[in-house]
C-alpha atoms as a PDB file:
ATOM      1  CA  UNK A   1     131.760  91.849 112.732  1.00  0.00           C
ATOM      2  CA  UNK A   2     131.463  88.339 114.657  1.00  0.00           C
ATOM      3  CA  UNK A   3     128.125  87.287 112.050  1.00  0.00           C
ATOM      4  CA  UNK A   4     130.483  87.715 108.793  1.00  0.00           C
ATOM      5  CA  UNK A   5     132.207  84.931 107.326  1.00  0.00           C
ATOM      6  CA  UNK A   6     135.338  86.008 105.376  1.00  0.00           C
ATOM      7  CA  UNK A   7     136.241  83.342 102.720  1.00  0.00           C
ATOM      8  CA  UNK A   8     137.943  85.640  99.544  1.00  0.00           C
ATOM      9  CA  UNK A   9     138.393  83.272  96.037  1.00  0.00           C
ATOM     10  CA  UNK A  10     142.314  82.766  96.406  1.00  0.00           C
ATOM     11  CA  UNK A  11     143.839  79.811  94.494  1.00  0.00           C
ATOM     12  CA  UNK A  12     145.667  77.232  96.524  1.00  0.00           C
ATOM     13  CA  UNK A  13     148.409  76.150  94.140  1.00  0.00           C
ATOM     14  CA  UNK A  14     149.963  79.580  94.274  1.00  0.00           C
ATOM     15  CA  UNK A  15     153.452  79.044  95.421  1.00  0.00           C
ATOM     16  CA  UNK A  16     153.302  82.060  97.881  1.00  0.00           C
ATOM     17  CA  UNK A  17     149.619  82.402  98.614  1.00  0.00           C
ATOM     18  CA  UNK A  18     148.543  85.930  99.177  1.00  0.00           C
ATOM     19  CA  UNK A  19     147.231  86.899 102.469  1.00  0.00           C
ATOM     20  CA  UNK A  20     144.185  89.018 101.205  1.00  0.00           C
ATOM     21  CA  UNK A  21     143.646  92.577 103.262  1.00  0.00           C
ATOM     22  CA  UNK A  22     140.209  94.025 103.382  1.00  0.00           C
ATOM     23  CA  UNK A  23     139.951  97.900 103.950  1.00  0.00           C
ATOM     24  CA  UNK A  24     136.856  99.155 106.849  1.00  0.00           C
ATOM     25  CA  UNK A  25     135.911 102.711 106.180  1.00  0.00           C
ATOM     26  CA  UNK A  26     133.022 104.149 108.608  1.00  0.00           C
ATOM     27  CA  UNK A  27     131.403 107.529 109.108  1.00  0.00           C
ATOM     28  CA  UNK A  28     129.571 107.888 111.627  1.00  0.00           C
ATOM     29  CA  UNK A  29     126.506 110.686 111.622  1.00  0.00           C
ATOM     30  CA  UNK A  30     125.758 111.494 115.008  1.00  0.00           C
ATOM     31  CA  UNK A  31     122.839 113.774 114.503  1.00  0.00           C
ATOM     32  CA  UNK A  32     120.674 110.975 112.823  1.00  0.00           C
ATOM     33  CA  UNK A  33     121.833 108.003 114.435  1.00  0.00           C
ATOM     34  CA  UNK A  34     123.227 106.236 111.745  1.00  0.00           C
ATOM     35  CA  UNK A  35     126.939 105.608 109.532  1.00  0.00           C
ATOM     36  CA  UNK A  36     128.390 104.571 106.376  1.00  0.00           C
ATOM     37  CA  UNK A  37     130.011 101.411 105.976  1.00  0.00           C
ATOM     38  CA  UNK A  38     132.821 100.599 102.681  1.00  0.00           C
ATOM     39  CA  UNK A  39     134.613  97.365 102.571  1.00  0.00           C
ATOM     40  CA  UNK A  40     137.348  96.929  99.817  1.00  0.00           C
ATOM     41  CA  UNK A  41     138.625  93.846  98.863  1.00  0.00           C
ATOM     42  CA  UNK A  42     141.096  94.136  96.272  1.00  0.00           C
ATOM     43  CA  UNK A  43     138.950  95.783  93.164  1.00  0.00           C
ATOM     44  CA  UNK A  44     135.765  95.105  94.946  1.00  0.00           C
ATOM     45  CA  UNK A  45     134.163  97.707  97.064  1.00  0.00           C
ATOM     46  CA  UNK A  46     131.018  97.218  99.050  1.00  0.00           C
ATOM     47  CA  UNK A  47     128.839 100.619 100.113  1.00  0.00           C
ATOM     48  CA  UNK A  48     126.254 100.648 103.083  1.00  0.00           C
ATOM     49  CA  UNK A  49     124.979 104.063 102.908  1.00  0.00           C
ATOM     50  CA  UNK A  50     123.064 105.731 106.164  1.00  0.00           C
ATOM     51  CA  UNK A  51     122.794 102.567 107.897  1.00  0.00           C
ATOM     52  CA  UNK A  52     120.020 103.130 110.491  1.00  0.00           C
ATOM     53  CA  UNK A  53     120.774 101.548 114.284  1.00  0.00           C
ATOM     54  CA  UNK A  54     117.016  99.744 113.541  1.00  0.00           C
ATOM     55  CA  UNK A  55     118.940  97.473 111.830  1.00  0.00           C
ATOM     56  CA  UNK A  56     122.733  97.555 113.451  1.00  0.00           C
ATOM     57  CA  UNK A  57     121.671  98.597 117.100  1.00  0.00           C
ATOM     58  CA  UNK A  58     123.777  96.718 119.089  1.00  0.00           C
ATOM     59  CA  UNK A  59     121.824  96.858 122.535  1.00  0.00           C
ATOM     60  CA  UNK A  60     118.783  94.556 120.701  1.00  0.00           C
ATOM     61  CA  UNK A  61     121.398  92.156 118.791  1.00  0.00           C
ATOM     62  CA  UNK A  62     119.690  91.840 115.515  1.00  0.00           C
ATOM     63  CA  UNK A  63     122.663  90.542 114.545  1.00  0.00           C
ATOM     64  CA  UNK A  64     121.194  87.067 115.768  1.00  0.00           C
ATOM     65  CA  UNK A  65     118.869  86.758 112.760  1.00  0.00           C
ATOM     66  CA  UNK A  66     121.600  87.902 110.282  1.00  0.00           C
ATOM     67  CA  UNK A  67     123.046  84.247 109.901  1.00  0.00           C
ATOM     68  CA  UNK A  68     119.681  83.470 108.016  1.00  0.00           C
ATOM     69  CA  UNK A  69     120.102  86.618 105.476  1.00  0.00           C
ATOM     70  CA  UNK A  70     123.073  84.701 103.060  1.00  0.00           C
ATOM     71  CA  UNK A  71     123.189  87.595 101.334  1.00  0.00           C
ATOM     72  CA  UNK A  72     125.266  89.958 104.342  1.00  0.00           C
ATOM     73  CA  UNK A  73     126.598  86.774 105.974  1.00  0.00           C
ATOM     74  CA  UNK A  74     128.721  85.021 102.792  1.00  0.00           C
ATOM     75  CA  UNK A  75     131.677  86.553 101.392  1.00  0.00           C
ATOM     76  CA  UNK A  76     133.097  87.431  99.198  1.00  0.00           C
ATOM     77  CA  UNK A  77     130.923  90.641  99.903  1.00  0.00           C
ATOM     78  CA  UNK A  78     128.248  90.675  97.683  1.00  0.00           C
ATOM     79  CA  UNK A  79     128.062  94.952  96.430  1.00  0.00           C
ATOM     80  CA  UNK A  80     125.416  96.997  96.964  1.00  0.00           C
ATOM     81  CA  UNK A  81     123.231  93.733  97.188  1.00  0.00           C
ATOM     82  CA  UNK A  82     119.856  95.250  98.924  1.00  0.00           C
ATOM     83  CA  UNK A  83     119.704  98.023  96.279  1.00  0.00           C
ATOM     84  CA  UNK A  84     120.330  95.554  93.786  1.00  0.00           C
ATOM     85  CA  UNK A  85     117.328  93.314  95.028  1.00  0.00           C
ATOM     86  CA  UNK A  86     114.862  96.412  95.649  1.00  0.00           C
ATOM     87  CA  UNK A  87     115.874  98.209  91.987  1.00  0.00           C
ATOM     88  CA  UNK A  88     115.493  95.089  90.231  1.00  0.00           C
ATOM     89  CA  UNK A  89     111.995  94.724  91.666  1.00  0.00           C
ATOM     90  CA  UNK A  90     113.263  91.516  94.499  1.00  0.00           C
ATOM     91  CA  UNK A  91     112.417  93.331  97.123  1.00  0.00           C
ATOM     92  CA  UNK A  92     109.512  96.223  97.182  1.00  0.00           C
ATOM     93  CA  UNK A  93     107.688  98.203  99.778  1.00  0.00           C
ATOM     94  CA  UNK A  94     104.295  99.598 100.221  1.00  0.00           C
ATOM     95  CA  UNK A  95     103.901 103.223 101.682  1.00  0.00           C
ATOM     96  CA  UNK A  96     100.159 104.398 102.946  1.00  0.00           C
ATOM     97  CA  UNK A  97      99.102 107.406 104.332  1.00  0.00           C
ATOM     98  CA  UNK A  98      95.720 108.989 105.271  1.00  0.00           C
ATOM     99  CA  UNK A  99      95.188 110.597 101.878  1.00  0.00           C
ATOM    100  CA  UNK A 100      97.592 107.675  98.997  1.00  0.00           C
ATOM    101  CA  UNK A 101      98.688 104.723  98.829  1.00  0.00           C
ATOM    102  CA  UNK A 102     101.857 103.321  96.897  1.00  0.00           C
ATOM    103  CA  UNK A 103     101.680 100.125  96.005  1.00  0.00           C
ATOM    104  CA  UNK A 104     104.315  97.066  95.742  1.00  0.00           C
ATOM    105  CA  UNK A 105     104.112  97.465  92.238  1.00  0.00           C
ATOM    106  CA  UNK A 106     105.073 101.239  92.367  1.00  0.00           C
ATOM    107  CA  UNK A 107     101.522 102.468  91.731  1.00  0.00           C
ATOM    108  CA  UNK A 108     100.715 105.507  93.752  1.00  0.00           C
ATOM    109  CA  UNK A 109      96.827 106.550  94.099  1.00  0.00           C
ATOM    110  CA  UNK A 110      95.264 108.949  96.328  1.00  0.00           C
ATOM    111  CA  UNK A 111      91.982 108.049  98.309  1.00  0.00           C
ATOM    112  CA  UNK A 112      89.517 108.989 101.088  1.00  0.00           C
ATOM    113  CA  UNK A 113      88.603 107.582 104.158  1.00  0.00           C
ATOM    114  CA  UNK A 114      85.197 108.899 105.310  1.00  0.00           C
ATOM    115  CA  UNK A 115      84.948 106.228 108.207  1.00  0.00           C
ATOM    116  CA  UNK A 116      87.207 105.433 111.794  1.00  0.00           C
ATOM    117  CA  UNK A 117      87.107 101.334 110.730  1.00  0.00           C
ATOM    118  CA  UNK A 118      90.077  99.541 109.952  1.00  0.00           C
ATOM    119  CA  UNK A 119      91.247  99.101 105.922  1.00  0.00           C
ATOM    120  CA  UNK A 120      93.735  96.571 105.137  1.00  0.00           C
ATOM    121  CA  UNK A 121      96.450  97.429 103.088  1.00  0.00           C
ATOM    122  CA  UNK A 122      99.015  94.233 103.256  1.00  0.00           C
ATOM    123  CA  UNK A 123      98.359  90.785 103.963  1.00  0.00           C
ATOM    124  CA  UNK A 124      99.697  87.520 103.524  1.00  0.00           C
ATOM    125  CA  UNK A 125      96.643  85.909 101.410  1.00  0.00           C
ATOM    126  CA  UNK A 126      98.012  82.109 101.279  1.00  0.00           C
ATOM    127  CA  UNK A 127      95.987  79.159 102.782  1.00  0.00           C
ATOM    128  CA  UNK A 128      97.676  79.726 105.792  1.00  0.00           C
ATOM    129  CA  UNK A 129      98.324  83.453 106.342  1.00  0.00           C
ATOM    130  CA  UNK A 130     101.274  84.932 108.368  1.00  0.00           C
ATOM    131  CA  UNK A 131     100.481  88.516 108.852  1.00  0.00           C
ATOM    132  CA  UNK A 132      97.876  91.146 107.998  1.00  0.00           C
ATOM    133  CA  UNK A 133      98.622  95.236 108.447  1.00  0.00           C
ATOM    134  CA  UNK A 134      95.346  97.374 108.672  1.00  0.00           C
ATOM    135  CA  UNK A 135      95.159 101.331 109.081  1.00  0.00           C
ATOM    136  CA  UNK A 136      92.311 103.528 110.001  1.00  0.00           C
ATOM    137  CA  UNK A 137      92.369 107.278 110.119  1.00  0.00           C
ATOM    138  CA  UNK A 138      92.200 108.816 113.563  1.00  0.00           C
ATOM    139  CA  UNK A 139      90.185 111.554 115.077  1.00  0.00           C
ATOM    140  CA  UNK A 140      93.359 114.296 114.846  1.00  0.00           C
ATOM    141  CA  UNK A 141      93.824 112.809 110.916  1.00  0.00           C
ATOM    142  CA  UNK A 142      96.941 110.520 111.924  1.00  0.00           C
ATOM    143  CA  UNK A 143      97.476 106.920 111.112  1.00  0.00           C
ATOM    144  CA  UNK A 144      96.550 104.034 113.621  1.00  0.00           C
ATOM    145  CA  UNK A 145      97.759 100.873 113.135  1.00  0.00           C
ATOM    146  CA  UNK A 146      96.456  97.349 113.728  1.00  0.00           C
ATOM    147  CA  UNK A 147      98.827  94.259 112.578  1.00  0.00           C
ATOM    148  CA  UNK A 148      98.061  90.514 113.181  1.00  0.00           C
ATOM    149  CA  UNK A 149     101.415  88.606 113.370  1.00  0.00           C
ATOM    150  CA  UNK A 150      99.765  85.451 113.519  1.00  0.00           C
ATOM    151  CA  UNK A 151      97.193  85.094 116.248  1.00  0.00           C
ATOM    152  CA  UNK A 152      98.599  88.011 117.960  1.00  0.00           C
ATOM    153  CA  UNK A 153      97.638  91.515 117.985  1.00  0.00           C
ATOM    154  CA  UNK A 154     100.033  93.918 117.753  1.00  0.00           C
ATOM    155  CA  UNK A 155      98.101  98.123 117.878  1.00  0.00           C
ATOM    156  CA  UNK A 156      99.663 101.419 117.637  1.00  0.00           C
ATOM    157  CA  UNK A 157      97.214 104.295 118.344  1.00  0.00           C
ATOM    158  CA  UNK A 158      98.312 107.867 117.656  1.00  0.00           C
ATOM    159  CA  UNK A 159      97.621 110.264 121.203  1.00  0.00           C
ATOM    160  CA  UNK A 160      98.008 113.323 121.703  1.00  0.00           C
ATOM    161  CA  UNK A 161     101.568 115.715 121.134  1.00  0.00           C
ATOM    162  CA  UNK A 162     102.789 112.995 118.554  1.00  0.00           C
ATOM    163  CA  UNK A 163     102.858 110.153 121.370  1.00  0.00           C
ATOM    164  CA  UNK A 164     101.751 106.976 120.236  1.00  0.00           C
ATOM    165  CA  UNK A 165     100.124 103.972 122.438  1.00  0.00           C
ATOM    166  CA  UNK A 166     101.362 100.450 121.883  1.00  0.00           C
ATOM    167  CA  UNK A 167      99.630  97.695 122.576  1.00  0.00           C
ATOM    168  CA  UNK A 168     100.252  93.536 122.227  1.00  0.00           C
ATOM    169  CA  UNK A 169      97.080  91.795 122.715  1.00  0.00           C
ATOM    170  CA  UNK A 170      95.779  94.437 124.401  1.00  0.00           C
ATOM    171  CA  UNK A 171      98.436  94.864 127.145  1.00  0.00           C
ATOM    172  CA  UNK A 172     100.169  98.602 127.185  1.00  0.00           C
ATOM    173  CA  UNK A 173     103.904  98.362 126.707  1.00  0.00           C
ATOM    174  CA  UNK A 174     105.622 101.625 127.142  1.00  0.00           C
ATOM    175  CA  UNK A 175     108.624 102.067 124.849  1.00  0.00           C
ATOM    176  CA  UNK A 176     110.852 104.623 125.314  1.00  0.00           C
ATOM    177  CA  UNK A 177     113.338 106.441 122.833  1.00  0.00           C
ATOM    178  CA  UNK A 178     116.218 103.576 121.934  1.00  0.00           C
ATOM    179  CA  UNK A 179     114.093 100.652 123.796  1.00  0.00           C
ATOM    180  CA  UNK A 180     113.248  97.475 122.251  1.00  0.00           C
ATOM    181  CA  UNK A 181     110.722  94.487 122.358  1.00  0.00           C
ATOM    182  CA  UNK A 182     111.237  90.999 121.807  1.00  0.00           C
ATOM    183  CA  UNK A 183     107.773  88.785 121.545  1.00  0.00           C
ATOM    184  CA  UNK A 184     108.966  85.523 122.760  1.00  0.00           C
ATOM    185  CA  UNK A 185     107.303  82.167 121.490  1.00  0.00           C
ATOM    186  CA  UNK A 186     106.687  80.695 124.742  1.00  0.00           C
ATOM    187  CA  UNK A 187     106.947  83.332 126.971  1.00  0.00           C
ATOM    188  CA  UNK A 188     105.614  86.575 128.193  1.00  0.00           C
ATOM    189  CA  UNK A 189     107.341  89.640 126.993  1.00  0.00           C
ATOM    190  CA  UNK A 190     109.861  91.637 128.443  1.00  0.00           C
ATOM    191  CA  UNK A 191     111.317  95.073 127.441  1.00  0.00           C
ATOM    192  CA  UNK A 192     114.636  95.874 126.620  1.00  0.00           C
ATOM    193  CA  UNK A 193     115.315  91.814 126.665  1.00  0.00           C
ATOM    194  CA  UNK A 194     117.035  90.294 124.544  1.00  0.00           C
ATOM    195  CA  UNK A 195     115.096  86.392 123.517  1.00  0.00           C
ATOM    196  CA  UNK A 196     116.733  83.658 121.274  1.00  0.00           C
ATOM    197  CA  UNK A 197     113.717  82.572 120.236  1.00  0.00           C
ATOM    198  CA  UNK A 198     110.855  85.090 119.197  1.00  0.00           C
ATOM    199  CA  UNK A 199     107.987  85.659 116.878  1.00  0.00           C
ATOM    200  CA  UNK A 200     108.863  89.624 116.357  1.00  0.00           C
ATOM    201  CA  UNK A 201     110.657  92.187 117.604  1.00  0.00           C
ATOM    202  CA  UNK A 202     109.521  95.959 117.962  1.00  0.00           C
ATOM    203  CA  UNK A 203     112.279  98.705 118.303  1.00  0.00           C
ATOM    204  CA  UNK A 204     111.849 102.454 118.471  1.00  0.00           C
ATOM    205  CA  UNK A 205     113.611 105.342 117.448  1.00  0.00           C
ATOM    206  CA  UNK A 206     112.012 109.102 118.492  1.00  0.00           C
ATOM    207  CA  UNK A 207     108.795 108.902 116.993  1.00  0.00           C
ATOM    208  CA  UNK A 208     109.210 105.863 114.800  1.00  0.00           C
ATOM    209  CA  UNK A 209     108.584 102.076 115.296  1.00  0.00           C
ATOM    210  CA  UNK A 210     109.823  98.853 113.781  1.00  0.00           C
ATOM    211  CA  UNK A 211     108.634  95.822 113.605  1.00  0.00           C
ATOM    212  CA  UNK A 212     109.975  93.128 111.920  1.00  0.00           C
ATOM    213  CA  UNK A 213     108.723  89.575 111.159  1.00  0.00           C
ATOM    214  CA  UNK A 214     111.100  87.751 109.698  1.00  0.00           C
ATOM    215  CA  UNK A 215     111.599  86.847 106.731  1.00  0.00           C
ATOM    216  CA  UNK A 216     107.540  87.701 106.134  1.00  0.00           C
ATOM    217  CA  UNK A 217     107.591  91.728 106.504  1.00  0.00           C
ATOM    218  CA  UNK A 218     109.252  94.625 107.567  1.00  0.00           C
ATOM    219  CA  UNK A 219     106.981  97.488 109.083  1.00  0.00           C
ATOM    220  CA  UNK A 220     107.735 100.921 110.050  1.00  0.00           C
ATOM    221  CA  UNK A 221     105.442 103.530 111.710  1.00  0.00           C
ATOM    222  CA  UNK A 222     105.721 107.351 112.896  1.00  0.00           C
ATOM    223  CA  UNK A 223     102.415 107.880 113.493  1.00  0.00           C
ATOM    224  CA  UNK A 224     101.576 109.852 110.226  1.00  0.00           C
ATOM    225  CA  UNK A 225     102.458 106.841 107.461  1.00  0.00           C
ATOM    226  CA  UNK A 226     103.245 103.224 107.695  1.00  0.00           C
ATOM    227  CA  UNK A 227     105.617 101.565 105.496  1.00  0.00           C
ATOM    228  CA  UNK A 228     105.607  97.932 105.082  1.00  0.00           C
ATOM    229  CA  UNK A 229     108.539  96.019 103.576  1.00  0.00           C
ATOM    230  CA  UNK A 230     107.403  92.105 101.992  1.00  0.00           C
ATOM    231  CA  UNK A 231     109.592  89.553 101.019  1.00  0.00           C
ATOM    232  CA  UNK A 232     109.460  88.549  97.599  1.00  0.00           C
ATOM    233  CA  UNK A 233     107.867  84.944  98.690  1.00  0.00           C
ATOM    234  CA  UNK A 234     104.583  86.924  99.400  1.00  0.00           C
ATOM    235  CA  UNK A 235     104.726  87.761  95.448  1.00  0.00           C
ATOM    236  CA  UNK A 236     101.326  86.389  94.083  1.00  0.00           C
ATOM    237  CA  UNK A 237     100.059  85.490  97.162  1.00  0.00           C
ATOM    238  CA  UNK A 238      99.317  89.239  98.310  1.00  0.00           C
ATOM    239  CA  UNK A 239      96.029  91.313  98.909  1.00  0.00           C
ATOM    240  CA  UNK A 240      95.158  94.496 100.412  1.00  0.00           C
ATOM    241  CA  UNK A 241      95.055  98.017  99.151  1.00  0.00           C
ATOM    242  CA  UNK A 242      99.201  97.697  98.716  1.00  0.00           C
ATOM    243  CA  UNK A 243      98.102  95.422  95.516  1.00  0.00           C
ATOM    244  CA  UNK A 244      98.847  92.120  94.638  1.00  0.00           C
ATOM    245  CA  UNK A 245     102.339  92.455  93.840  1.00  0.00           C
ATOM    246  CA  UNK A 246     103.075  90.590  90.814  1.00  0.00           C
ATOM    247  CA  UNK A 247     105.114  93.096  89.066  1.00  0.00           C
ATOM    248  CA  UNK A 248     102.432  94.033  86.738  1.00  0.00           C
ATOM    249  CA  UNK A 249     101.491  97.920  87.174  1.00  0.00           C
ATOM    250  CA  UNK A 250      97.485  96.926  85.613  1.00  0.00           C
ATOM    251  CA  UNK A 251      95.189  95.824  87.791  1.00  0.00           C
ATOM    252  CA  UNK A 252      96.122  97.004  91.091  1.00  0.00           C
ATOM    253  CA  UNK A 253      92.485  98.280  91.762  1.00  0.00           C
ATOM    254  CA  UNK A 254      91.114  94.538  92.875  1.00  0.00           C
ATOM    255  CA  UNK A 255      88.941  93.517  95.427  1.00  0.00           C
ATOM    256  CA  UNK A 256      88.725  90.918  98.135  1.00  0.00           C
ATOM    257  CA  UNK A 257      86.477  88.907  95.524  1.00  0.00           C
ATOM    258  CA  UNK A 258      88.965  89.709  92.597  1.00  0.00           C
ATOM    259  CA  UNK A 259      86.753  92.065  91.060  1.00  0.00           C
ATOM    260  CA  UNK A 260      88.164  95.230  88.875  1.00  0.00           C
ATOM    261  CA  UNK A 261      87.511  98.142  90.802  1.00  0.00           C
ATOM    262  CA  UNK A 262      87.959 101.938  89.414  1.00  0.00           C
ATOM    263  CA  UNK A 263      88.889 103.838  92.306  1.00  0.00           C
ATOM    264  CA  UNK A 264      90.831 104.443  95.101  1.00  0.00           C
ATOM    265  CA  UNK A 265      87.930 105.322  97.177  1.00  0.00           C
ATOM    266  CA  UNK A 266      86.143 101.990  96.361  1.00  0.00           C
ATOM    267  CA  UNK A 267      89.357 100.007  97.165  1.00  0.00           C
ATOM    268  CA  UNK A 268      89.721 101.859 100.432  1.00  0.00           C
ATOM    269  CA  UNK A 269      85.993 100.384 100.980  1.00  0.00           C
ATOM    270  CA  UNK A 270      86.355  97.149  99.325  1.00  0.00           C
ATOM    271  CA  UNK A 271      89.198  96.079 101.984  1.00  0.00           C
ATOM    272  CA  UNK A 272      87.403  97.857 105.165  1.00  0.00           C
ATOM    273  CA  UNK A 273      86.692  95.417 108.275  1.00  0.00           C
ATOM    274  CA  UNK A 274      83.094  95.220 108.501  1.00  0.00           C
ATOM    275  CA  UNK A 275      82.976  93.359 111.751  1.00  0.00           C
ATOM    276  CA  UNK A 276      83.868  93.577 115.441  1.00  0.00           C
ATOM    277  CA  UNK A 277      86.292  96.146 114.892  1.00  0.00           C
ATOM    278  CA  UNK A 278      83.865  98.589 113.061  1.00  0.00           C
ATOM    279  CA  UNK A 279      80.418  99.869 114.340  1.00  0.00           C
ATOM    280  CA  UNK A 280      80.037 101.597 111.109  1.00  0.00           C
ATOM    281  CA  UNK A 281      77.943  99.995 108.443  1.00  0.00           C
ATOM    282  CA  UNK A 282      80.067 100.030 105.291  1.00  0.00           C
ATOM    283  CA  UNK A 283      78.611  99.894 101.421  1.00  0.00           C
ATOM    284  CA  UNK A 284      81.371  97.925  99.882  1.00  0.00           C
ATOM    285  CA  UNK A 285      81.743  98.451  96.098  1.00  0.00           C
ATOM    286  CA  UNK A 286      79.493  96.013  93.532  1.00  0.00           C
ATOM    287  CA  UNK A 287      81.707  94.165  91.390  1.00  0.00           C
ATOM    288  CA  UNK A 288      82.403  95.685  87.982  1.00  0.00           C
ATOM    289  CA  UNK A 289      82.907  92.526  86.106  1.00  0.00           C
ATOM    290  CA  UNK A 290      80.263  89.541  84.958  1.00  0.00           C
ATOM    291  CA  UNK A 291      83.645  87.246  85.690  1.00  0.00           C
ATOM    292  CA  UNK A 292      86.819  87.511  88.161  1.00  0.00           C
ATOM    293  CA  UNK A 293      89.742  88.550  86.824  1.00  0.00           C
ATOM    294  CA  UNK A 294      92.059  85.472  86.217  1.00  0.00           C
END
């Protein structure tokens, strides 16, 4: 583990200073790609449960971004610290599909999508934004995907037999099973190559993608469902049909005017892209208030 720093609490005025042992346990699951990690440290023990190679895959070297996440990088090992930061609400994700949403805030709500245009669901909605995730339902009633990381474009469009097109500013890139994709900063693309420097990184598994854009988002895609992972700096500062995650389960039905809405169905039309990338004319929702909601 070359990216962990080992520095255990021992006292230096000990006459004999204890060299301090840590314990590795590791079980591996071959069939879904993925292992079990405990570390013990005296009374301390540290679980990693089903660790998925999108994180720990060794032939794209995510390592190189761990040294800015304190949290795996500093020891003493910190236990069970990503569950701790999701369960207490740090860390949240968004899940959408073609028929519900779940929401940052843990609000699930069903809706329809009568149109092919593109509905955002997460977005960085700051002066300045970062990143902004749309979805539109496709003709064989699978999820397509089009993210903005940025000024680039980043598409992935469902085909036929479960394969799914990828496309970064609207060049093909053909990823196959295990292959990654670094997006460079001031260069062009290559894949399977590892860059120091780089905006994003894409990595695939079977059928499912992940991209990352760190620290914003995390974003992963099979082709049926997207899941997008924020960082808790985009608390407050959020908009889409994920909500505006603020911890507060009441007024997740909002619109781009921060209006009260009452439906899924109007939210899935409040947030539609009316522009180049629809040919559809859509009837967004009126507001429902005299006054925004504060």
């Amino acid at each position: 583990f070359p990216f962990w720093q080992f520095m255990p609490e021992y006292t230096t005025h000990e006459i004999a200073p204890r060299q301090p042992n840590i314990r590795i346990e590791q079980t591996l699951h071959s069939e879904r790609n993925t292992f079990d990690l405990t570390l013990k440290l005296d009374k301390d023990v540290s679980r990693f449960m089903d660790v998925g190679y999108g994180l720990f895959h060794w032939n794209a070297e995510p390592y190189q971004s761990l040294s800015q996440l304190s949290f795996l990088t500093k020891s003493l090992i910190k236990p069970e610290m990503m569950n701790y930061m999701y369960y207490n609400n740090i860390l949240n994700h968004c899940h959408a599909t073609t028929k519900s949403v779940r929401t940052y805030d843990n609000v699930t709500y069903p809706y329809t999508m009568d149109h092919s245009c593109y509905t955002l669901i997460s977005s960085d909605c700051s002066e300045h934004p970062s990143f902004a995730v749309f979805i539109k339902k496709t003709e064989n009633n699978r999820v397509g995907i089009m993210a903005f990381i940025g000024d680039q474009k980043v598409e992935f469009i469902p085909m036929e037999t479960n394969r799914v097109q990828m496309k970064i500013n609207d060049q093909e890139f053909v990823l196959h099973d295990n292959g990654f994709l670094f997006f460079p900063k001031n260069k062009p693309p290559v894949l399977n190559k590892v860059f120091q420097n780089y905006l994003f990184k894409i990595i695939r598994r079977q059928n499912s993608f992940t991209l990352t854009f760190f620290p914003q988002m995390m974003l992963n895609y099979d082709g049926n469902s997207v899941q997008v992972l924020a960082g808790p700096q985009m608390k407050g500062q959020h908009c889409g049909m994920c909500g505006d995650y603020n911890r507060n389960t009441y007024h997740e039905f909002i619109d781009p005017q921060m209006c009260s809405l009452k439906t899924g169905d109007e939210m899935a039309l409040a947030w539609t892209l009316d522009n180049k990338y629809c040919s559809q004319k859509i009837t967004k929702p009126a507001c429902a208030m005299k006054e925004p909601i504060p």
